[in-house]
N, C-alpha and C. Protein backbone atom coordinates (compact mmCIF):
# COMPACT_ATOMS: atom_id res chain seq x y z
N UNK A 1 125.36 -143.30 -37.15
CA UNK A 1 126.37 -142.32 -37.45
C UNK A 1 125.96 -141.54 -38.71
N UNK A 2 126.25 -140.08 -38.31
CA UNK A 2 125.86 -139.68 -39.78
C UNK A 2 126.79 -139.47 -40.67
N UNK A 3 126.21 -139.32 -42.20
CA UNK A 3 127.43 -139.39 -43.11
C UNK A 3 128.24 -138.17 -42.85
N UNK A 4 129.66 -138.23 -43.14
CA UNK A 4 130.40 -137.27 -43.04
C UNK A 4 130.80 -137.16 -41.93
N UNK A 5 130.52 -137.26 -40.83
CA UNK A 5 130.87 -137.45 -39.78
C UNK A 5 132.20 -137.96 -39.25
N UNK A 6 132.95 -136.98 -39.05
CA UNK A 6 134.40 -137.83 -38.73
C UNK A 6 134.30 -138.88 -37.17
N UNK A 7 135.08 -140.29 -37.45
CA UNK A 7 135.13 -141.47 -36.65
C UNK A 7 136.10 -140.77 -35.68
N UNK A 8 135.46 -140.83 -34.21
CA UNK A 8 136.61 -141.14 -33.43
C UNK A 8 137.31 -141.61 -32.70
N UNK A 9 136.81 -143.32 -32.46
CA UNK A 9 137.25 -144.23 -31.83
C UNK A 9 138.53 -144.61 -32.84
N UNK A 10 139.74 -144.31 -31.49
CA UNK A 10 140.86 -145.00 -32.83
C UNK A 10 141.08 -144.42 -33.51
N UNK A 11 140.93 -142.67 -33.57
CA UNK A 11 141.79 -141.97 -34.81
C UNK A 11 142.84 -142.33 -34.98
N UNK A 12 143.68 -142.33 -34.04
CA UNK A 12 145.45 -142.22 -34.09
C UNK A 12 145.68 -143.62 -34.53
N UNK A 13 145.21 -144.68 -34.39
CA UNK A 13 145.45 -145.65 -34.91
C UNK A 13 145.16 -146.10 -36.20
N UNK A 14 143.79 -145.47 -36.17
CA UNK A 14 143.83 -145.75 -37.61
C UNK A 14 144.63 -144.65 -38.61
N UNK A 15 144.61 -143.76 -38.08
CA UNK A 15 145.84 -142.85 -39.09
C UNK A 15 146.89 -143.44 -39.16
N UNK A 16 147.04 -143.91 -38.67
CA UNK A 16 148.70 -145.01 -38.58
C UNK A 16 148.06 -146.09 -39.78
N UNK A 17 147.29 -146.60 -39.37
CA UNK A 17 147.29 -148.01 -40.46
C UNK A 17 146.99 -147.40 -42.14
N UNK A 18 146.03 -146.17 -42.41
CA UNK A 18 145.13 -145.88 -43.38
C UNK A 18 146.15 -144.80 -44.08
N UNK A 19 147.32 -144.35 -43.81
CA UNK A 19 147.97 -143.44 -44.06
C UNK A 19 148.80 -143.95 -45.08
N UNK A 20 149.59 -144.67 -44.58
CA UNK A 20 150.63 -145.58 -45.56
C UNK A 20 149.49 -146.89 -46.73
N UNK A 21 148.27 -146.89 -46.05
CA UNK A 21 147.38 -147.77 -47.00
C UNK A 21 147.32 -147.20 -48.47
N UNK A 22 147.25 -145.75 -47.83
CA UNK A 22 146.54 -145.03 -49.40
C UNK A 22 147.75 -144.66 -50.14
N UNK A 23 148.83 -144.87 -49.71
CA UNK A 23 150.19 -143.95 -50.23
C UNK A 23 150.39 -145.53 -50.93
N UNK A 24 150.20 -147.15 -50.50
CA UNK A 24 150.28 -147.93 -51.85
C UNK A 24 149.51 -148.16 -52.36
N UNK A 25 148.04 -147.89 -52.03
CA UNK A 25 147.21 -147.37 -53.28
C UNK A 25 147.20 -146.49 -54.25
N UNK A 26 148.04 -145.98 -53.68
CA UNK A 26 148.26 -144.61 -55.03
C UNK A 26 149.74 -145.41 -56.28
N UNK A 27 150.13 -145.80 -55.15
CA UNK A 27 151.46 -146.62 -55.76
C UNK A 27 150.77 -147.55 -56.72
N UNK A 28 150.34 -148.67 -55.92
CA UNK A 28 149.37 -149.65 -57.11
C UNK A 28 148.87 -149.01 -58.66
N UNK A 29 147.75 -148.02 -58.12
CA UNK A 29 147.01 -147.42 -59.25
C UNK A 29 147.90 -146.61 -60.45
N UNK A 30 149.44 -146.10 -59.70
CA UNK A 30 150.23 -145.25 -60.79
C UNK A 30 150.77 -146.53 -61.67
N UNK A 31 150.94 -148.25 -61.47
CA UNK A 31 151.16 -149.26 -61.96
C UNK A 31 150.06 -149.33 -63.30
N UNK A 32 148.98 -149.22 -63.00
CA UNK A 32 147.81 -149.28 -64.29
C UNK A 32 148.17 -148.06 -65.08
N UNK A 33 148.74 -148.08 -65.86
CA UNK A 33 148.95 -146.74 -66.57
C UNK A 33 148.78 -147.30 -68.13
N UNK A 34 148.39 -146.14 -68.60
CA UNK A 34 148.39 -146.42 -70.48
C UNK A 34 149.20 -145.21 -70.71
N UNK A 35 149.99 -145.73 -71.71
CA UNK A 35 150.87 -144.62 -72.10
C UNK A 35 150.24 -143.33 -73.43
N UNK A 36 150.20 -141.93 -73.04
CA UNK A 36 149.24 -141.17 -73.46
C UNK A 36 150.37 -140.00 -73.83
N UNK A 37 151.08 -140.11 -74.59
CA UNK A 37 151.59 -138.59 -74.77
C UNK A 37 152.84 -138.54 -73.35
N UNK A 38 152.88 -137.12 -73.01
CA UNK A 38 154.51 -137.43 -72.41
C UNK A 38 153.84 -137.25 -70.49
N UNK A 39 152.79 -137.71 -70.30
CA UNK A 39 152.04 -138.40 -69.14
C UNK A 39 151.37 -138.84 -69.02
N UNK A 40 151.34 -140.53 -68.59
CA UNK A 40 150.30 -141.57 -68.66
C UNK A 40 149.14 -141.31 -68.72
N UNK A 41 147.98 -141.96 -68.77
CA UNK A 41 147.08 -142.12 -68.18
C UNK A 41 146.88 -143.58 -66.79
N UNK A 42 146.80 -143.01 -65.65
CA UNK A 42 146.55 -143.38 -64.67
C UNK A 42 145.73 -143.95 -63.63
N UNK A 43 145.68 -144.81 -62.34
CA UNK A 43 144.55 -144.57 -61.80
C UNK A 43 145.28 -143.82 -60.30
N UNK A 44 146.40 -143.22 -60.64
CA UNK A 44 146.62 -142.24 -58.95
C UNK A 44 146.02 -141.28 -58.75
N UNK A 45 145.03 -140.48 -59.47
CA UNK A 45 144.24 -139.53 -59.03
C UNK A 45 142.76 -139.94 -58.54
N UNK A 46 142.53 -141.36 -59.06
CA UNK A 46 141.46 -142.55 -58.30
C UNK A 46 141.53 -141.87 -56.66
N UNK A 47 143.13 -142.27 -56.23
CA UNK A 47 143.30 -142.44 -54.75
C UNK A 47 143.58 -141.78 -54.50
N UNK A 48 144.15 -140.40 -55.33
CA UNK A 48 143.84 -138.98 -54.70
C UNK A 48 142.96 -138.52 -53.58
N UNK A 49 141.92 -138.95 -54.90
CA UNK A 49 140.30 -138.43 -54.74
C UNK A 49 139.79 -139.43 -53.34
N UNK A 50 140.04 -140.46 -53.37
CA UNK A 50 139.57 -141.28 -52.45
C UNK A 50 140.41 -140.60 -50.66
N UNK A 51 141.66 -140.40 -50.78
CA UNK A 51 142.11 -140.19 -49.92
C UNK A 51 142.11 -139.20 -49.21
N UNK A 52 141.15 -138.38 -50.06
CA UNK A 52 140.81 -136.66 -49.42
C UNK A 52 138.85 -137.04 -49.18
N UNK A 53 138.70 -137.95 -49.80
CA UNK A 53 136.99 -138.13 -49.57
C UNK A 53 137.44 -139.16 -47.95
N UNK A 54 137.86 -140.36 -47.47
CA UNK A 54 137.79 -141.05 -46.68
C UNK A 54 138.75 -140.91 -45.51
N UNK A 55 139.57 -139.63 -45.96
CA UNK A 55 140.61 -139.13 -44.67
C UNK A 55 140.43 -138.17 -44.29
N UNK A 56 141.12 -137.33 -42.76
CA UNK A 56 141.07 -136.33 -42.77
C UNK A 56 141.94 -135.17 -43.32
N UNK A 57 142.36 -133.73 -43.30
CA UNK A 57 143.05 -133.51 -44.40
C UNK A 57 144.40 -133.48 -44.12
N UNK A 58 145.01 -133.54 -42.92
CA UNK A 58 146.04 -133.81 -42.65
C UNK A 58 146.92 -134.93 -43.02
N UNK A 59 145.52 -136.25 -42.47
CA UNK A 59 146.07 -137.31 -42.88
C UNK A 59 146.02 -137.89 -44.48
N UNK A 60 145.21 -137.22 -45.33
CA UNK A 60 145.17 -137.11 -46.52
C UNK A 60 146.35 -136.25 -47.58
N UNK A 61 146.94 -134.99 -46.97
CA UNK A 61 148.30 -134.91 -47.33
C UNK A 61 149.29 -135.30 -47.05
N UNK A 62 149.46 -136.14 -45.85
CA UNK A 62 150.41 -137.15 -45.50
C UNK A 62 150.53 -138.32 -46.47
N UNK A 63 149.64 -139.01 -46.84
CA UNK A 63 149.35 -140.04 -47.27
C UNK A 63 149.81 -139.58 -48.73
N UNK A 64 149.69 -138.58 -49.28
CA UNK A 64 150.14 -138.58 -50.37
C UNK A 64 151.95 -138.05 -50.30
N UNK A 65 152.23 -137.21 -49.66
CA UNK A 65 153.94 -137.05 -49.15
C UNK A 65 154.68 -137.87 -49.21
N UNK A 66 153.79 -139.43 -48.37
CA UNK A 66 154.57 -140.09 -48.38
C UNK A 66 155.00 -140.75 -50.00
N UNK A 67 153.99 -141.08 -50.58
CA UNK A 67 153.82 -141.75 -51.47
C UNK A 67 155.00 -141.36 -52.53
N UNK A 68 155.07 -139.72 -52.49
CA UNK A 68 156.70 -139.21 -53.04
C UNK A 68 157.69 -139.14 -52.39
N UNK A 69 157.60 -139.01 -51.10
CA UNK A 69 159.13 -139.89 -50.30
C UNK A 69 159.21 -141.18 -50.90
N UNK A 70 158.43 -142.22 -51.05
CA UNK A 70 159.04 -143.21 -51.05
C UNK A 70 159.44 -143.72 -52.71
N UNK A 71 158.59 -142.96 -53.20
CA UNK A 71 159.29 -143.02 -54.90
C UNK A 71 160.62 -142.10 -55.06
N UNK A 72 160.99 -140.90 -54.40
CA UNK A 72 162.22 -140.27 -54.27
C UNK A 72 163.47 -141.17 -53.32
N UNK A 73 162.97 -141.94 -52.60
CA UNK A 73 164.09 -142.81 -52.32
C UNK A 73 164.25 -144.02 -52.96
N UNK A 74 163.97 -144.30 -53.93
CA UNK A 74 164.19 -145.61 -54.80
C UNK A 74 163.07 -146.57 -55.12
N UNK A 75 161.81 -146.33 -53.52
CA UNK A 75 161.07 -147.36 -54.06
C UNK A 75 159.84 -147.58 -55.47
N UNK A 76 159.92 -148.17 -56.29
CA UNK A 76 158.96 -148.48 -57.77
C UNK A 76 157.51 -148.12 -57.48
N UNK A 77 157.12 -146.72 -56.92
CA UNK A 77 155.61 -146.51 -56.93
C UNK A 77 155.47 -145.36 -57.82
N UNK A 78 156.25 -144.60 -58.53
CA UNK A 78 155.83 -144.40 -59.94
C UNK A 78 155.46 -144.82 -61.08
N UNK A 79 154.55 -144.20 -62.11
CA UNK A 79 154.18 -144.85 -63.03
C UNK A 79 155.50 -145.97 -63.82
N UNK A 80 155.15 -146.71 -64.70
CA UNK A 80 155.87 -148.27 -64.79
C UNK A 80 156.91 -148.88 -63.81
N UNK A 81 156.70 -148.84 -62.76
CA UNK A 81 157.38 -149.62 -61.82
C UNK A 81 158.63 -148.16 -61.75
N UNK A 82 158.67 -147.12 -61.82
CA UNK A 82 159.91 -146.62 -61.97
C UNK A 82 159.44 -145.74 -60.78
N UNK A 83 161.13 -144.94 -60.25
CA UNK A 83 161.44 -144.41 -58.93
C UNK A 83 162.57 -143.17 -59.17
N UNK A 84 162.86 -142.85 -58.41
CA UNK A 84 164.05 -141.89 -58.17
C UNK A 84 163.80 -140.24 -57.93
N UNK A 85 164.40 -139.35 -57.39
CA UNK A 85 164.54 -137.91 -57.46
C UNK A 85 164.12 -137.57 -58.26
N UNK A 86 164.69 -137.70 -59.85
CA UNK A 86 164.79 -137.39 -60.84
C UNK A 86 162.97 -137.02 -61.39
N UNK A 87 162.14 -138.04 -60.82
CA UNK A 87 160.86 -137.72 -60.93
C UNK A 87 159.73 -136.38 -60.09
N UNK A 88 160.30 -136.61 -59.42
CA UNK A 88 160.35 -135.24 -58.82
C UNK A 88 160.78 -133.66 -58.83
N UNK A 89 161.66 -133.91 -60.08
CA UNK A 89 162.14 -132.42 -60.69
C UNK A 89 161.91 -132.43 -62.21
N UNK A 90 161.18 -133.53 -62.43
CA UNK A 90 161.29 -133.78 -64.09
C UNK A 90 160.39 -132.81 -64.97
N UNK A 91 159.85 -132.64 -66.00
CA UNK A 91 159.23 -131.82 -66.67
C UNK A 91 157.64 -131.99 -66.15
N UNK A 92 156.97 -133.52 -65.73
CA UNK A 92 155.63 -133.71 -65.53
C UNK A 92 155.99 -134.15 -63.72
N UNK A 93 156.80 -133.36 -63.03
CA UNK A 93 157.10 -133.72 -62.15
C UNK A 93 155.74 -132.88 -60.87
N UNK A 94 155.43 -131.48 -61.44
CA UNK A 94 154.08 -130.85 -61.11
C UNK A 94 153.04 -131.81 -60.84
N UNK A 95 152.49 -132.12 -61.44
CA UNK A 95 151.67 -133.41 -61.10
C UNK A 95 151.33 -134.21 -60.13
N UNK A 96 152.31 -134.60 -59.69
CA UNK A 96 152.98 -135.57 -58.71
C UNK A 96 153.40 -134.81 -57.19
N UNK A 97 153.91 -133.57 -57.68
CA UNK A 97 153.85 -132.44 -56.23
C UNK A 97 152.82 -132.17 -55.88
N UNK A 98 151.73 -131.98 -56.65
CA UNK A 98 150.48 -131.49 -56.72
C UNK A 98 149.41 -132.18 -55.57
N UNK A 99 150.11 -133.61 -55.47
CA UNK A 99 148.66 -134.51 -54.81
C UNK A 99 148.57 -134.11 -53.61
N UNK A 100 149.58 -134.04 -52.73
CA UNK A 100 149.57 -134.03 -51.38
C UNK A 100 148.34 -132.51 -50.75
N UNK A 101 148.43 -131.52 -51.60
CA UNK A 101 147.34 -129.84 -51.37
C UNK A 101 146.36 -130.94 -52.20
N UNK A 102 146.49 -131.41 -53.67
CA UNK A 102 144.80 -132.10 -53.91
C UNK A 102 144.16 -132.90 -52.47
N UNK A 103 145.03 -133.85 -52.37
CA UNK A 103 144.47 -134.69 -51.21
C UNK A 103 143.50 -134.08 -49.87
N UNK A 104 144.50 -132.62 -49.71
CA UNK A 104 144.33 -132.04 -48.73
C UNK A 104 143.20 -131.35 -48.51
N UNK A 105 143.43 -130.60 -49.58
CA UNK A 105 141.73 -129.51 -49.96
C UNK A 105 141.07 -130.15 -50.70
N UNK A 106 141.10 -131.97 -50.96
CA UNK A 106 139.30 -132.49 -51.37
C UNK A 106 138.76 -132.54 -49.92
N UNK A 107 139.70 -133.29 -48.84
CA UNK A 107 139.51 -133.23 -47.93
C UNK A 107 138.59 -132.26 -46.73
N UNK A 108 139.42 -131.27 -46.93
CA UNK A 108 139.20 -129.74 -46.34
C UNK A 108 137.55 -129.75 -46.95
N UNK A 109 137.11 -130.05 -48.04
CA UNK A 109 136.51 -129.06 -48.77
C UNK A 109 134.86 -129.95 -49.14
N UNK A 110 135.42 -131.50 -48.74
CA UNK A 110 134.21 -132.46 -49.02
C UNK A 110 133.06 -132.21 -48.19
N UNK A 111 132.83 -131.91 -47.02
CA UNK A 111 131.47 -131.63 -46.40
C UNK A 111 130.99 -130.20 -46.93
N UNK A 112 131.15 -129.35 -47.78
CA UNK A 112 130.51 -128.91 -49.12
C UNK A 112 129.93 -129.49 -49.96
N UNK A 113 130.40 -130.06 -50.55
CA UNK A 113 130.35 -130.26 -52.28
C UNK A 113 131.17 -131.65 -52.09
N UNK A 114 131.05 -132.85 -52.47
CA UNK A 114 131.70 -134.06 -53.32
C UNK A 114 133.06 -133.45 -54.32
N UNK A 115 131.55 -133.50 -55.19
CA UNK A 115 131.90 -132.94 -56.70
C UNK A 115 133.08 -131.82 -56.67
N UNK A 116 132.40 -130.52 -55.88
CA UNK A 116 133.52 -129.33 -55.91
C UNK A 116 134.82 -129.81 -55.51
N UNK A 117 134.68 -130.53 -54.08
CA UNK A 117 136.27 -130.82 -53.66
C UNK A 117 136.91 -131.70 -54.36
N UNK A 118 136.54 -132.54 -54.96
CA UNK A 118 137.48 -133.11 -56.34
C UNK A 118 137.37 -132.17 -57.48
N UNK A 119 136.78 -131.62 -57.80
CA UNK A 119 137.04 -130.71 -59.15
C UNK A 119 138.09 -129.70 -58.55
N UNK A 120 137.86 -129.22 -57.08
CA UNK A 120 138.93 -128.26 -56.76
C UNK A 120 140.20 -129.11 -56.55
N UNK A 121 140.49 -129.92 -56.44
CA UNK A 121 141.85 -131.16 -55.98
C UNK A 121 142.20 -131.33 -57.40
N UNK A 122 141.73 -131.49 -58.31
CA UNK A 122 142.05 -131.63 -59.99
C UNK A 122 142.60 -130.26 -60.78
N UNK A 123 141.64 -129.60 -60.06
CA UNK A 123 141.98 -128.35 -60.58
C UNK A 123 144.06 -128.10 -60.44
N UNK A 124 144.10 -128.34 -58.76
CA UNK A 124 145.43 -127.90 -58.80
C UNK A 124 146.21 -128.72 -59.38
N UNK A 125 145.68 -130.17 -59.58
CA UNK A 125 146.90 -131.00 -59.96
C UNK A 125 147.27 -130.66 -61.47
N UNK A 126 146.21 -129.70 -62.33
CA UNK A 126 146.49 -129.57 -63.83
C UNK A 126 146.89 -128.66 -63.33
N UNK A 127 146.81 -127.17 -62.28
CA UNK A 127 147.10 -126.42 -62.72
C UNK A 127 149.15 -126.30 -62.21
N UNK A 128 149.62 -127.39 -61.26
CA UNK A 128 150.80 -127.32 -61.03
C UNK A 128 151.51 -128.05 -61.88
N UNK A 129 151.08 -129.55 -62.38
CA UNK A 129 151.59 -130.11 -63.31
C UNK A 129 151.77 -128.90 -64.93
N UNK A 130 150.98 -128.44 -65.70
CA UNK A 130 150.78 -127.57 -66.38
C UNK A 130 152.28 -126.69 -66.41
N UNK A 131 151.86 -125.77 -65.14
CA UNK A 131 152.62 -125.34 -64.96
C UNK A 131 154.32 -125.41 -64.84
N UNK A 132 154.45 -126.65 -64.43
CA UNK A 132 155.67 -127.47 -64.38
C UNK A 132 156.43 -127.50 -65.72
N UNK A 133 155.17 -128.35 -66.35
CA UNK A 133 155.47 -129.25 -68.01
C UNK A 133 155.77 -127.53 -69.26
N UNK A 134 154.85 -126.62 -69.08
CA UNK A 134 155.31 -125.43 -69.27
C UNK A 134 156.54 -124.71 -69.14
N UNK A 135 156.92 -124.30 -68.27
CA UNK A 135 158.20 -123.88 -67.52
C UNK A 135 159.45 -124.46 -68.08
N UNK A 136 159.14 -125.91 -67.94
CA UNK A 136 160.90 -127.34 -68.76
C UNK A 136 160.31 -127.03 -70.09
N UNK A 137 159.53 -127.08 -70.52
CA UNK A 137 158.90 -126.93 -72.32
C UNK A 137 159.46 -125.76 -72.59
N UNK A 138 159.01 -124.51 -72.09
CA UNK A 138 158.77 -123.23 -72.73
C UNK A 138 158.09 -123.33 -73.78
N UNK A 139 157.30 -123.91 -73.26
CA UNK A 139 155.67 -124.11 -73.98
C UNK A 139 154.45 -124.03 -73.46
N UNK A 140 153.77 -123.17 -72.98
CA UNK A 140 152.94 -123.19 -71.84
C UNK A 140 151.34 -123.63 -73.08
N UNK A 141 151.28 -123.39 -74.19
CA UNK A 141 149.92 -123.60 -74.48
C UNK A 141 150.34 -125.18 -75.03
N UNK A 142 151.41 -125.30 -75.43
CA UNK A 142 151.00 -126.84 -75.95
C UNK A 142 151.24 -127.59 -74.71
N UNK A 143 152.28 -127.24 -73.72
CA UNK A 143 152.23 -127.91 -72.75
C UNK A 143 150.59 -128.33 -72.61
N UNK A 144 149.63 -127.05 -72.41
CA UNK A 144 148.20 -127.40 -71.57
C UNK A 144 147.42 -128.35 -72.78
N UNK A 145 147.97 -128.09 -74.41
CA UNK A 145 146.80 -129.37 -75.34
C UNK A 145 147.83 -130.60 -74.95
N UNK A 146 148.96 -130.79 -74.72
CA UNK A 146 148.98 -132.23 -74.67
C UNK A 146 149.45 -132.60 -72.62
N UNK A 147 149.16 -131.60 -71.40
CA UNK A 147 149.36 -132.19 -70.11
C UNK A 147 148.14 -131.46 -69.27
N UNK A 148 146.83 -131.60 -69.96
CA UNK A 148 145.60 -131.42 -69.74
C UNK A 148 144.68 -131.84 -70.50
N UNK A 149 144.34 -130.98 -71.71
CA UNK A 149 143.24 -131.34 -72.38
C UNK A 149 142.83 -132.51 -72.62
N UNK A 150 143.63 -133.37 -73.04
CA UNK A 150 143.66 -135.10 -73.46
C UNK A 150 143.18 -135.94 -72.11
N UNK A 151 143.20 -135.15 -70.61
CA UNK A 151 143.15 -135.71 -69.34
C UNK A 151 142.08 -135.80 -68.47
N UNK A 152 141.09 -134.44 -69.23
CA UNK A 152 140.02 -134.00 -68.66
C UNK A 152 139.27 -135.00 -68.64
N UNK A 153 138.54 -135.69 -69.49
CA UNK A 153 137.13 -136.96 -69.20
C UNK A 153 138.10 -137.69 -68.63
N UNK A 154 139.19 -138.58 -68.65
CA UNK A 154 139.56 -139.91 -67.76
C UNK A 154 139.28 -139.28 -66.26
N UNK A 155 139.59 -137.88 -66.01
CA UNK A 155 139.62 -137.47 -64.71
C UNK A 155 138.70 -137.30 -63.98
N UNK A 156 137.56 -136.57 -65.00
CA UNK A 156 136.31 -136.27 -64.16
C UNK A 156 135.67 -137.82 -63.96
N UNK A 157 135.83 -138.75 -64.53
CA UNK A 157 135.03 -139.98 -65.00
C UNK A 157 135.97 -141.24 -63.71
N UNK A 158 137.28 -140.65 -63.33
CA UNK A 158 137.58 -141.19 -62.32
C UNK A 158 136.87 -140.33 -60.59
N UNK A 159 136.86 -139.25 -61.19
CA UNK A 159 136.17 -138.26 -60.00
C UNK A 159 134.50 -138.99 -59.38
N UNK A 160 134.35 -139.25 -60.57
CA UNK A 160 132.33 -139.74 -60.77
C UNK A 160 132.78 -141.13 -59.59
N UNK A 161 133.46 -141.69 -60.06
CA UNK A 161 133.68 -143.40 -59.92
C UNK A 161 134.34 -143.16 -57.87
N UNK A 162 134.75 -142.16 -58.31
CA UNK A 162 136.02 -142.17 -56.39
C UNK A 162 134.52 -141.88 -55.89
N UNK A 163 133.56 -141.08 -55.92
CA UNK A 163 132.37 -140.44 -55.08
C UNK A 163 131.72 -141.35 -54.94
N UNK A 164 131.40 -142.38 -56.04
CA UNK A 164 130.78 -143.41 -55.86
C UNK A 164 131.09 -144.49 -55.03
N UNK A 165 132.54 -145.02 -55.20
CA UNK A 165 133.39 -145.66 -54.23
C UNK A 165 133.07 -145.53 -52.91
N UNK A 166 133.23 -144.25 -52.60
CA UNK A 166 133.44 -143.60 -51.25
C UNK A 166 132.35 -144.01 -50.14
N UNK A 167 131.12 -143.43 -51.15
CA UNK A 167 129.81 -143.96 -50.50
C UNK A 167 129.21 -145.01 -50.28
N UNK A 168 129.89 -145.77 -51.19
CA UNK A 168 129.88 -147.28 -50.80
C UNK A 168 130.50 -147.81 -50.02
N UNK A 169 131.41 -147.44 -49.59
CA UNK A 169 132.59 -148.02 -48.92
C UNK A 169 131.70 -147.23 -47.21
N UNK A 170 131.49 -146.08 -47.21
CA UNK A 170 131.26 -145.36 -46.01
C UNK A 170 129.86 -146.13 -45.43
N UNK A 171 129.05 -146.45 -46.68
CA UNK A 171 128.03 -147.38 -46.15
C UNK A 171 128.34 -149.19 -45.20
N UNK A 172 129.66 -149.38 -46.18
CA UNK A 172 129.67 -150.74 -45.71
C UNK A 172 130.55 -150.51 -44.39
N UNK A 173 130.95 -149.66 -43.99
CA UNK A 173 132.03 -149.35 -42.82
C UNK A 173 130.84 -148.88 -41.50
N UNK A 174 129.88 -148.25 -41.63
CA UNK A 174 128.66 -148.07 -40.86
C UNK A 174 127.87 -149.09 -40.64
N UNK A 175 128.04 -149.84 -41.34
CA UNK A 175 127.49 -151.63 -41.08
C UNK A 175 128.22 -151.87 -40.30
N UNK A 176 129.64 -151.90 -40.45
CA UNK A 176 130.52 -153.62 -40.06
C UNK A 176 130.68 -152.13 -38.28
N UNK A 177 130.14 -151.06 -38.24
CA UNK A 177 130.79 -150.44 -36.78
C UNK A 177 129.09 -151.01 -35.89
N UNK A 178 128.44 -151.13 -37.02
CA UNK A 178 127.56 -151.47 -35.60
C UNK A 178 126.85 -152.89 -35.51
N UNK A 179 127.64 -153.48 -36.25
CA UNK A 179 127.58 -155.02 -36.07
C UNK A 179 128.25 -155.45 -34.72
């Protein structure tokens, strides 16, 4: 099989199983958080990135949709165990709207460029979060020194690490299909 190559024994099934996988991976990873100013530092853009590199892009903005349905109905997959609406309209609530188009267009955009389609999937998530944290601030430049600048190396350095992941993972999955 060659790389990149979308699988198609079992799409529909595995979109069923791999869909809701990555939406509590994203959940998990928003759990590792260090507290950084007035938005964590994280590992949900880890499984962003992963979920637009190892899905397709449909099922890669699903997977993240869900992940804010299910923190907008109560369940604890926001950063510190926390949930509700309220995160979803909040000042760093951009961010978090943002994943489901990141997910989508790393997706869309990975048999290009790796690199580009996560730098383009990052791109929007600063540039809607930003935008967001701006707007509730009425602060649009300090919004961007303290709900960007401070974000850039953890991100690209999680970007480096998801590409790497990916290919590892795509290698050991091309093993175990023709075992």
């Amino acid at each position: 099989m060659k790389e990149h190559e979308p699988r198609k024994n079992g799409d529909k099934a595995l979109s069923v199983a791999v869909i809701p996988l990555f939406a509590a991976l994203t959940a998990v990873g928003s759990q590792l958080s260090i507290p950084f100013g007035a938005v964590p530092v994280t590992l949900q853009m880890f499984f962003v990135f992963l979920a637009g590199y190892m899905l397709k892009p449909l099922d890669a903005f699903i997977s993240m949709l869900l992940y804010l349905v299910l923190g907008a109905i109560g369940m604890p997959v926001f950063a510190n165990f926390s949930a509700g609406f309220m995160h979803l309209v909040g000042p760093t609530s951009g961010y978090i709207w943002s994943f489901p188009l990141a997910a989508y267009m790393i997706s869309a955009l990975k048999s290009r460029n790796f690199f580009f389609a996560g730098l383009t999937g990052l791109s929007i998530v600063y540039l809607l979060g930003w935008l967001i944290l701006g707007i509730s601030t009425h602060a649009f430049q300090q919004a961007f020194i303290v709900g960007v600048l401070p974000f850039i190396a953890f991100d690209v350095g999680k970007l480096f690490v998801a590409i790497y992941a990916y290919k590892k993972m795509y290698k050991l999955l091309d093993r175990w299909e023709e075992a």
